[in-house]
Protein backbone atom coordinates (compact mmCIF):
# COMPACT_ATOMS: atom_id res chain seq x y z
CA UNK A 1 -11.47 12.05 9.48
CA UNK A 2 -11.80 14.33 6.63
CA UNK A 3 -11.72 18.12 7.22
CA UNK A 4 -13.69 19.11 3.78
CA UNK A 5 -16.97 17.62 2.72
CA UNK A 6 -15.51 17.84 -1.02
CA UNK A 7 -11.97 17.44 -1.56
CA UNK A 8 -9.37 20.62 -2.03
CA UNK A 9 -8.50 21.20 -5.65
CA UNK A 10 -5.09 21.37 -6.34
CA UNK A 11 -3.60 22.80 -9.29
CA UNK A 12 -0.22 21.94 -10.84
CA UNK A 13 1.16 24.45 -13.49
CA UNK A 14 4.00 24.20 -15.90
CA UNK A 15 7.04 25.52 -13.86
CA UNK A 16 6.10 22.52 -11.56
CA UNK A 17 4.47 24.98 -8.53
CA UNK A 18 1.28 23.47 -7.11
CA UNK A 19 -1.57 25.98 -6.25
CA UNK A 20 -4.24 25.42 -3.48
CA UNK A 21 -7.35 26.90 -4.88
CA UNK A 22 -8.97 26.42 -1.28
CA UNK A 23 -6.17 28.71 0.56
CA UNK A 24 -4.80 30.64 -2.62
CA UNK A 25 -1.44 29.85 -1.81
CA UNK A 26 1.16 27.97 -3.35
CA UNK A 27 2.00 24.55 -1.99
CA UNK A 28 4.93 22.20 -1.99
CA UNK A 29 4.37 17.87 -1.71
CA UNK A 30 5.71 18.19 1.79
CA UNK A 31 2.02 20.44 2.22
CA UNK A 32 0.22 18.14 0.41
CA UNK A 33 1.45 15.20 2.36
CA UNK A 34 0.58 16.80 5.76
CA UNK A 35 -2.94 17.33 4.23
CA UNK A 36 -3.17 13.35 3.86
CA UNK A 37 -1.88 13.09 7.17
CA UNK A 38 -4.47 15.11 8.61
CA UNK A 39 -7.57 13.26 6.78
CA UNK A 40 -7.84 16.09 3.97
CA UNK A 41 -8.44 14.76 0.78
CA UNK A 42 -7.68 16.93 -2.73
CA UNK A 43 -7.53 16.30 -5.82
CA UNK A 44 -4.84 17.49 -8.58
CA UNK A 45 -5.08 19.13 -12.24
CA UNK A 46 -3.06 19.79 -14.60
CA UNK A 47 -3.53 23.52 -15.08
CA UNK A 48 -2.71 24.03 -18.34
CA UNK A 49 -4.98 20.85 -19.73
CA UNK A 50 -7.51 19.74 -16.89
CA UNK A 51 -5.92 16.47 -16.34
CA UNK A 52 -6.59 14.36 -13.38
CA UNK A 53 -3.14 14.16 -11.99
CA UNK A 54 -3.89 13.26 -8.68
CA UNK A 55 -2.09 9.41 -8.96
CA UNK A 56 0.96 10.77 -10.27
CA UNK A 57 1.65 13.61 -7.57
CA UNK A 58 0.69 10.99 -4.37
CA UNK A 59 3.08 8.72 -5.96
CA UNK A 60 5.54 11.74 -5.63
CA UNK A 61 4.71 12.38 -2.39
CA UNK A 62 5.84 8.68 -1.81
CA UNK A 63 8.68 8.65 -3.82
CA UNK A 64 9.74 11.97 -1.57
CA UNK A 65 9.34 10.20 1.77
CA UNK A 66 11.33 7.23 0.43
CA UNK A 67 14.34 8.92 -0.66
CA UNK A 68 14.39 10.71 3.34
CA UNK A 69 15.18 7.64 4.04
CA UNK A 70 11.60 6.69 5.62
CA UNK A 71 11.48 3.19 4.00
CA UNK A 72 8.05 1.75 4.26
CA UNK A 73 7.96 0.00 0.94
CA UNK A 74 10.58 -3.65 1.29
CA UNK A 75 12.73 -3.82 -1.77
CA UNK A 76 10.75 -7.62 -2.09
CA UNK A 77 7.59 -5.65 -2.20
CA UNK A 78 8.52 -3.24 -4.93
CA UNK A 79 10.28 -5.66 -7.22
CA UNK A 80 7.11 -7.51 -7.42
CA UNK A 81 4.93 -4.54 -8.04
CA UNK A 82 7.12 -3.76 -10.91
CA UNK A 83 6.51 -7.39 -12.17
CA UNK A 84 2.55 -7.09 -12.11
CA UNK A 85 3.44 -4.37 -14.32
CA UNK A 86 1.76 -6.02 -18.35
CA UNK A 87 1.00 -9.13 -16.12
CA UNK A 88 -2.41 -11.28 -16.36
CA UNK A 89 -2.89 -10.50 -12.33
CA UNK A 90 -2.46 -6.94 -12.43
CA UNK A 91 -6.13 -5.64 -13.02
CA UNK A 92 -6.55 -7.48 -9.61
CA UNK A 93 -3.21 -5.73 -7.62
CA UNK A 94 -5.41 -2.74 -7.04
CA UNK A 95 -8.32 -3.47 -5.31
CA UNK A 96 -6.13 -6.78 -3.40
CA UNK A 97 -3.45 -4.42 -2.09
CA UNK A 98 -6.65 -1.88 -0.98
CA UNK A 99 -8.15 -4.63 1.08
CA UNK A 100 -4.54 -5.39 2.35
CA UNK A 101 -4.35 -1.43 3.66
CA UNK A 102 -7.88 -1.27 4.50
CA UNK A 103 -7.49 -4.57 6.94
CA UNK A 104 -4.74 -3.03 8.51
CA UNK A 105 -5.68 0.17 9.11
CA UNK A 106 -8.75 -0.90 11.09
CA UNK A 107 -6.19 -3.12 13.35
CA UNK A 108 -3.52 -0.62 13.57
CA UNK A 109 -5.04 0.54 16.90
CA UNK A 110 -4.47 -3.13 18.53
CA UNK A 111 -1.59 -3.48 17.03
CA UNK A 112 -0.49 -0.15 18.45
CA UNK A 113 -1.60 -1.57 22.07
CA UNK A 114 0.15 -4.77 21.02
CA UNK A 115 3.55 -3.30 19.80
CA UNK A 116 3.38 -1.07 23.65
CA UNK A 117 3.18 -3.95 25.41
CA UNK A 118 5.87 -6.16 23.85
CA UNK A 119 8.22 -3.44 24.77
CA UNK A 120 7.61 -3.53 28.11
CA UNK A 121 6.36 -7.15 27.91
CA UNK A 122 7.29 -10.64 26.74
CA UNK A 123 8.46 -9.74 23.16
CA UNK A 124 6.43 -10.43 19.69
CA UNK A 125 4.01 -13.00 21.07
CA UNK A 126 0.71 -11.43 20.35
CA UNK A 127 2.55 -8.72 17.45
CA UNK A 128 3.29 -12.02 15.57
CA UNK A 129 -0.11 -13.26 16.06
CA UNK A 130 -1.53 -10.49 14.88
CA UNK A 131 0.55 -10.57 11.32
CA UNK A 132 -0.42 -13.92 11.05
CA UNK A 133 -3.82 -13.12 11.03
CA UNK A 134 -3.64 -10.06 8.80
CA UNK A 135 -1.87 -12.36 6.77
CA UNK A 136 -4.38 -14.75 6.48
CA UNK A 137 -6.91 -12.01 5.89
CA UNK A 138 -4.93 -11.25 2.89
CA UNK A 139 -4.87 -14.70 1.69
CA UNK A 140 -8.79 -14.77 1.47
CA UNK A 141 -8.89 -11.44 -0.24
CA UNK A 142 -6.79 -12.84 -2.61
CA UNK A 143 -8.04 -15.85 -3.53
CA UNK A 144 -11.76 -13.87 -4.15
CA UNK A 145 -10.30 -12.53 -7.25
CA UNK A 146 -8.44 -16.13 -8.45
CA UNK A 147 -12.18 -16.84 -10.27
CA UNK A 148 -12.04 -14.07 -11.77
CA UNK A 149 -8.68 -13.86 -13.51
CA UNK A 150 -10.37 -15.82 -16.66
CA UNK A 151 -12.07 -12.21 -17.36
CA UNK A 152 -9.20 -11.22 -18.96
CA UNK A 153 -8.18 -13.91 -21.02
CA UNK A 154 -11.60 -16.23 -21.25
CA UNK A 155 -10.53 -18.43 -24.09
CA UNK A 156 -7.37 -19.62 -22.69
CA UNK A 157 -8.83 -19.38 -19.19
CA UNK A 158 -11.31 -22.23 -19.76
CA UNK A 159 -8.53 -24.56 -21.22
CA UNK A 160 -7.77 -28.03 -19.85
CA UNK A 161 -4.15 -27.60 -20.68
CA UNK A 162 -4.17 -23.60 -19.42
CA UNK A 163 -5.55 -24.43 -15.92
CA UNK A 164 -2.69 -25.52 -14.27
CA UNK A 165 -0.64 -23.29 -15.37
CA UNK A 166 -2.87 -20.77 -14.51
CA UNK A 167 -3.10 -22.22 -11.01
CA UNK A 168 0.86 -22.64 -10.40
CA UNK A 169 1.36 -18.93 -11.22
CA UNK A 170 -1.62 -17.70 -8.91
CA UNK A 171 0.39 -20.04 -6.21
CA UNK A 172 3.70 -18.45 -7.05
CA UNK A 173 2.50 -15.10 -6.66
CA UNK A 174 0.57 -16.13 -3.70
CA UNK A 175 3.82 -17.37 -2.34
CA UNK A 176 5.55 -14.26 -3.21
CA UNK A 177 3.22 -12.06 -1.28
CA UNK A 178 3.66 -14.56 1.78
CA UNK A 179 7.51 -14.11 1.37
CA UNK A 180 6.91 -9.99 1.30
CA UNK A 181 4.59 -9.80 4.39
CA UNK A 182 7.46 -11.98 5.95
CA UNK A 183 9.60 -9.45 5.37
CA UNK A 184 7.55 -6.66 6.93
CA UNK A 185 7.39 -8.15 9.60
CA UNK A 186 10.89 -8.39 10.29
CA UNK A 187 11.39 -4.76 9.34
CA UNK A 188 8.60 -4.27 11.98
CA UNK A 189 10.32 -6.46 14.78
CA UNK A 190 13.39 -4.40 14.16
CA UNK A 191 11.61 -1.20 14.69
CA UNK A 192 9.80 -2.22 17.71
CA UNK A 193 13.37 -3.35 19.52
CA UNK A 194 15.16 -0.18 18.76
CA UNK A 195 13.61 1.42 22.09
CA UNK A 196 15.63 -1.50 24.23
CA UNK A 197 18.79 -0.75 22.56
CA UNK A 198 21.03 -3.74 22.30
CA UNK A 199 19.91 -5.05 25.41
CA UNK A 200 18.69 -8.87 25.26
């Protein structure tokens, strides 16, 4: 829940210091991350030219948390980020990978309840259904856009010869994602069975 009706302004000046206009103090990305923590949204300018910053010093914030050694993002995950980067598919990466975080936010409480009870429970039988189904919630998000990914390049798009093609990449990226939310949730199983120690 957001604690401001209209989001903090941050302000970023040349010698790097961030300034919080709503508190008048100075403010470091460890700040700024607790503020997204806490539901506070803000947004970031450049001081010296007005520029909407605000993508570049989040993306800070999670380059910060990475190199702590807090590794949310699989190395499988970010290599294929990198190569959306110029691709056809990447106007559609966006709004696919909100739906993705969206999805499970909302079942992050079950899953919560779910991960508690494996612990003390039979392990990973419901936690794995519920990936499965997250998964397949991601699947259909997905394949909303496929229809759409002739926007971009309509003449080729709309070739007999380019459909297929077109189609065999959508299914190896497709597969790719599968292969990544595979590998979360092995990441995940490993966090989950660090509380029983080595015992099996």
């Amino acid at each position: 829940m957001a604690k401001t009706q209209e989001p903090v302004t941050i302000k970023k000046y040349a010698n790097r210091r961030l300034y919080n206009t709503g508190t008048s103090t100075y403010v470091t990305l460890e700040d700024l991350a607790n503020m997204v923590k806490e539901g506070e949204d803000f947004v970031v300018y450049d001081a010296k030219n007005g520029d909407d910053i605000t993508h570049s010093v989040l993306t800070q914030i999670i380059f910060e948390q990475e190199n702590k050694g807090q590794n949310l993002l699989p190395i499988a995950f970010l290599r294929q980020i990198i190569r959306f980067y110029g691709d056809s598919m990447q106007m559609m990466v966006p709004r696919f990978l909100e739906m993705s975080i969206e999805s499970f936010t909302k079942e992050q409480g079950r899953m919560r309840d779910q991960v508690s009870k494996t612990i003390v429970g039979t392990p990973f039988g419901g936690f794995e259904d519920q990936v499965r189904r997250n998964m397949e919630v991601f699947e259909r998000a997905f394949n909303m856009f496929i229809p759409f990914k002739g926007d971009e390049t309509p003449a080729e798009a709309t070739t007999p010869a380019a459909q297929p093609a077109a189609a065999a990449s959508s299914g190896d990226e497709l597969e790719a994602l599968k292969r990544q939310m595979a590998d979360m949730q092995q990441k995940l199983e490993k966090l989950v069975s660090k509380p029983e120690g080595g015992s099996q």
